[in-house]
C-alpha atoms as a PDB file:
ATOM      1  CA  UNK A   1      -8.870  -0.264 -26.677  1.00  0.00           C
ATOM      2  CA  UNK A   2      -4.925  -1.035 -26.599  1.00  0.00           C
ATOM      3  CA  UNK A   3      -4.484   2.964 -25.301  1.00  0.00           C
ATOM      4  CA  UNK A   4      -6.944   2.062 -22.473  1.00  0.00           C
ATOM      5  CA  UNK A   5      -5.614  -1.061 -21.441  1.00  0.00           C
ATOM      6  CA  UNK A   6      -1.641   0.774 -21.260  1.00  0.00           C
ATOM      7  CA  UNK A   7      -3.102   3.438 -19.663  1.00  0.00           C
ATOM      8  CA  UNK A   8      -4.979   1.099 -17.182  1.00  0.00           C
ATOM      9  CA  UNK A   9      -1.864  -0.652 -16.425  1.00  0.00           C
ATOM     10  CA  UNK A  10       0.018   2.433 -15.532  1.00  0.00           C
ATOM     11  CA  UNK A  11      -2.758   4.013 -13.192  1.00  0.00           C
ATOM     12  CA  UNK A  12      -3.144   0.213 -11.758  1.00  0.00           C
ATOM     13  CA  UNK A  13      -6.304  -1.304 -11.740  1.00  0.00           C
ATOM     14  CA  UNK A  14      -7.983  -4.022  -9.582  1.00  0.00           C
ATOM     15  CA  UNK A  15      -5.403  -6.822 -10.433  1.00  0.00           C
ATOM     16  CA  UNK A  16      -2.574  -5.002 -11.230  1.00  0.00           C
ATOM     17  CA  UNK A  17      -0.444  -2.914  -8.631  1.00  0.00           C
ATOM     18  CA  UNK A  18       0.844   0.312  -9.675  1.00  0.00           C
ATOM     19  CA  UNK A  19       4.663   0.293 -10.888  1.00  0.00           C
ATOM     20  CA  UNK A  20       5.808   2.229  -8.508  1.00  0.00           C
ATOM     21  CA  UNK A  21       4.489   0.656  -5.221  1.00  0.00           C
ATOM     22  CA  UNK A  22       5.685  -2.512  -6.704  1.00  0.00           C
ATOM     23  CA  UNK A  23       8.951  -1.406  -7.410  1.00  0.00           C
ATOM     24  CA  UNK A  24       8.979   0.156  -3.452  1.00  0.00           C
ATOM     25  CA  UNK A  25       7.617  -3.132  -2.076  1.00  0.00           C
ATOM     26  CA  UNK A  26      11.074  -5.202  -3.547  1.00  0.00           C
ATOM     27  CA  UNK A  27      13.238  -2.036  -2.301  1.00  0.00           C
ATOM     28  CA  UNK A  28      11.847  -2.219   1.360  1.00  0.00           C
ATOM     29  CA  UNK A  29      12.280  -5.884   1.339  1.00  0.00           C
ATOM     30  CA  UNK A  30      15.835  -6.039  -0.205  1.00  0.00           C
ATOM     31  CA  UNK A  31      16.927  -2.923   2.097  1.00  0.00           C
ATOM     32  CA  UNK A  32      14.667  -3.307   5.461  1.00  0.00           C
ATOM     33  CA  UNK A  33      16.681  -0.918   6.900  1.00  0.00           C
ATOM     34  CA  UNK A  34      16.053   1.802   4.265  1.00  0.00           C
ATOM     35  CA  UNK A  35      11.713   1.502   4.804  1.00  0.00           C
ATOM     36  CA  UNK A  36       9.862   4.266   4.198  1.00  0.00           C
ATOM     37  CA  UNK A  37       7.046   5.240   6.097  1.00  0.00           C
ATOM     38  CA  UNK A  38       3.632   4.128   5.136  1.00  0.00           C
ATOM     39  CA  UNK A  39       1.802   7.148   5.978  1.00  0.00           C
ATOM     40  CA  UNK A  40       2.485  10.369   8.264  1.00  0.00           C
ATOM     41  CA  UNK A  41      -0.275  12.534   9.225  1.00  0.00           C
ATOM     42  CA  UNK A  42      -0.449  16.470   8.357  1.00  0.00           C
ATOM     43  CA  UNK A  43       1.227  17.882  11.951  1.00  0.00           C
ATOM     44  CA  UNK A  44       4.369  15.405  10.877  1.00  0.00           C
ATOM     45  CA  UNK A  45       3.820  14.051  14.879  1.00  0.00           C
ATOM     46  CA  UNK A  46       2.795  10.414  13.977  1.00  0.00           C
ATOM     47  CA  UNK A  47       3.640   8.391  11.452  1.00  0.00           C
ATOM     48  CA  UNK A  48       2.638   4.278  10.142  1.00  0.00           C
ATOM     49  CA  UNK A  49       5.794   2.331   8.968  1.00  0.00           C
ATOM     50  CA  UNK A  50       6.678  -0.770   8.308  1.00  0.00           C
ATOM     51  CA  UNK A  51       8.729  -2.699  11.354  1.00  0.00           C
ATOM     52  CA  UNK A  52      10.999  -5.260  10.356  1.00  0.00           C
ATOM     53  CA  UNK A  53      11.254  -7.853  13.332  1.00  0.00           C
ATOM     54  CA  UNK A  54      13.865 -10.017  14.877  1.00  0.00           C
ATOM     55  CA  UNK A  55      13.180 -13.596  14.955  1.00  0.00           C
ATOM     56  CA  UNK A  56      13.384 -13.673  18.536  1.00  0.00           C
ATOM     57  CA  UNK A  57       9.845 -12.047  17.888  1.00  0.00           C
ATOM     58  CA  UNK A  58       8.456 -15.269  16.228  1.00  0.00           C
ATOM     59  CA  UNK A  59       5.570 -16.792  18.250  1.00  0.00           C
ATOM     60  CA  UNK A  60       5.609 -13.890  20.519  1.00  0.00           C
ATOM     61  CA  UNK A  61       2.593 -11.763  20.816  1.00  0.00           C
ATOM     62  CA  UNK A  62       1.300  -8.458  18.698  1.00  0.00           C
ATOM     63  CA  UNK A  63       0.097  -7.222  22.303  1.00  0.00           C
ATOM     64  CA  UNK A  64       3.994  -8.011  24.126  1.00  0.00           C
ATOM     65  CA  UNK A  65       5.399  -6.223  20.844  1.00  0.00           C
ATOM     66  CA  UNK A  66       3.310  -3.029  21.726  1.00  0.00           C
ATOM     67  CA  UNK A  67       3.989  -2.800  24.877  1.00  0.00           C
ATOM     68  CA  UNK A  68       7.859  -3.180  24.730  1.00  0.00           C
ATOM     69  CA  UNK A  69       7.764  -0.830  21.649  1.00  0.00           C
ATOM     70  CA  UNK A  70       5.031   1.538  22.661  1.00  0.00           C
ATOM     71  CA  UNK A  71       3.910   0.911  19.362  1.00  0.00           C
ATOM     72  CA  UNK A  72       0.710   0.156  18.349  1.00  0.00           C
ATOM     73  CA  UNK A  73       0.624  -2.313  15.132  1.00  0.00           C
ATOM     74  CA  UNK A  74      -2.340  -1.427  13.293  1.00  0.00           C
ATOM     75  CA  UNK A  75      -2.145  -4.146  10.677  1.00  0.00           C
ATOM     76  CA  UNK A  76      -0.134  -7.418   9.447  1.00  0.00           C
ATOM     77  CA  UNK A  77       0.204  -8.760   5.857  1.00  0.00           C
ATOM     78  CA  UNK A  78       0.653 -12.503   6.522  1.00  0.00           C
ATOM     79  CA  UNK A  79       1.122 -14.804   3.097  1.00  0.00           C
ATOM     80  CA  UNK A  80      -0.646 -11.797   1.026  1.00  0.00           C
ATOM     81  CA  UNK A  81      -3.724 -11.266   3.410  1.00  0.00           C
ATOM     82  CA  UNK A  82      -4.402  -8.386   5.626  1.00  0.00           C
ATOM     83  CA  UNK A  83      -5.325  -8.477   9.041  1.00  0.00           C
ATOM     84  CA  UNK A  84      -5.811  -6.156  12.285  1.00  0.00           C
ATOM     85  CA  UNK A  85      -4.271  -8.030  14.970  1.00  0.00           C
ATOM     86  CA  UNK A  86      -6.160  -9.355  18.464  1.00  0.00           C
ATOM     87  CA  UNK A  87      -5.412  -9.833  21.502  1.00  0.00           C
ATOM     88  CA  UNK A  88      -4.687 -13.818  20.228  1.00  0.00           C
ATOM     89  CA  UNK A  89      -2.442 -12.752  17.323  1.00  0.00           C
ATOM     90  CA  UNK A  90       1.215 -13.335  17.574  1.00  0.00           C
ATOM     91  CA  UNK A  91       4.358 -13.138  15.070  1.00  0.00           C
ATOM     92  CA  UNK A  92       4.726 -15.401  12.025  1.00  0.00           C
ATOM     93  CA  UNK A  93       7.826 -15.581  10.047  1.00  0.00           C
ATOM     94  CA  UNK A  94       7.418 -13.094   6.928  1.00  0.00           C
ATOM     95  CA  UNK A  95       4.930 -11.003   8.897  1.00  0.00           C
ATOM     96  CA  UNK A  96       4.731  -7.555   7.758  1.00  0.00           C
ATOM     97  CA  UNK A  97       3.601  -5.414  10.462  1.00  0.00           C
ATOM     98  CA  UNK A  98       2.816  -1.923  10.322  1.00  0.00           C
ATOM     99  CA  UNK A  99       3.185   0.447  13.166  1.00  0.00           C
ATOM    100  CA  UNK A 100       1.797   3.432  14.856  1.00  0.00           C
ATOM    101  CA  UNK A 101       3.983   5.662  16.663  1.00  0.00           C
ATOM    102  CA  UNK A 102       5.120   9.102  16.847  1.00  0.00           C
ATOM    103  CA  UNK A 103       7.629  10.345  14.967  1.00  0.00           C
ATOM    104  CA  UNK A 104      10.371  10.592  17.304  1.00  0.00           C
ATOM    105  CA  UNK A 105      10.051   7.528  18.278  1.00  0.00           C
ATOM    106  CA  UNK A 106      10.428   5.620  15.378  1.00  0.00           C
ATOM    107  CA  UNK A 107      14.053   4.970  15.304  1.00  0.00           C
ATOM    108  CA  UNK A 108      13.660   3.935  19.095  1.00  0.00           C
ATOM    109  CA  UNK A 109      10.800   1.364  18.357  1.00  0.00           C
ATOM    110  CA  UNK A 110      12.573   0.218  14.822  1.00  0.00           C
ATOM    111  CA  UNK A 111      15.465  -0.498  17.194  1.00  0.00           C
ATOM    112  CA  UNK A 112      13.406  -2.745  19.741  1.00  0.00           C
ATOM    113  CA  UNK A 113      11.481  -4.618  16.778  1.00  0.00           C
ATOM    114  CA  UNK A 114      14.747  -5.626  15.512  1.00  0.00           C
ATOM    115  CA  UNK A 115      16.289  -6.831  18.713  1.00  0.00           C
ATOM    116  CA  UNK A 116      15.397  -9.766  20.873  1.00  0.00           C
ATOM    117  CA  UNK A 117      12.448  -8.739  23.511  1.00  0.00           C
ATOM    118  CA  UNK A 118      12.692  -7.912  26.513  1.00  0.00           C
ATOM    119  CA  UNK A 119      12.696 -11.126  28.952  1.00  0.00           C
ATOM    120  CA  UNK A 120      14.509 -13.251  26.834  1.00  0.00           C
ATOM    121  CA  UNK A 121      13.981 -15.645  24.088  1.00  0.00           C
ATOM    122  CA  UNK A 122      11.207 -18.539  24.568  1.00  0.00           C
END
């Protein structure tokens, strides 16, 4: 039984996370700048990160954010909950969004997340 709860724990099971997405969760939020991707599909053209914001982004809208970025966010974690953005949706402090974009445009829209938007701050 012990040998098949240790061996549980390392797999991960339901309530515990796997020790090495845990231990790349802290690294991407103690060194933003250093994300990795989330996923990258098989021709290496697109790619789903993780976009660290400005704050000028705060109470802005998930649709303004795509369409400065040419982005589009596919998902938010928001106070440990999930969620696909609408139309309605706009940026919370400690949002983690997660992008769509090609791959040679990632540094471009990493670059626009983290600055101020385009028209000013509200």
């Amino acid at each position: 039984v012990r040998s098949r709860a240790i061996g549980s724990f390392l797999r991960g099971s339901r309530g515990v996370p796997r020790t090495r997405w845990t231990a790349d969760q802290i690294l991407r939020r103690l060194l933003p700048e250093r994300s990795t991707e989330d996923w990258r599909d098989p021709t290496g053209g697109v790619v789903v990160a993780e976009l660290p914001f400005g704050v000028e982004w705060i109470g802005r809208s998930f649709v303004e954010l795509e369409r400065q970025s040419g982005a589009r966010v596919v998902a938010v974690n928001r106070a440990g909950d999930a969620f696909l953005p609408t139309a309605d949706s706009v940026v919370q402090e400690d949002d983690i969004v997660h992008a769509a974009c090609a791959v040679a445009d990632l540094a471009r829209v990493r670059s626009i997340a983290a600055a101020a938007p385009a028209g000013g701050v509200r």
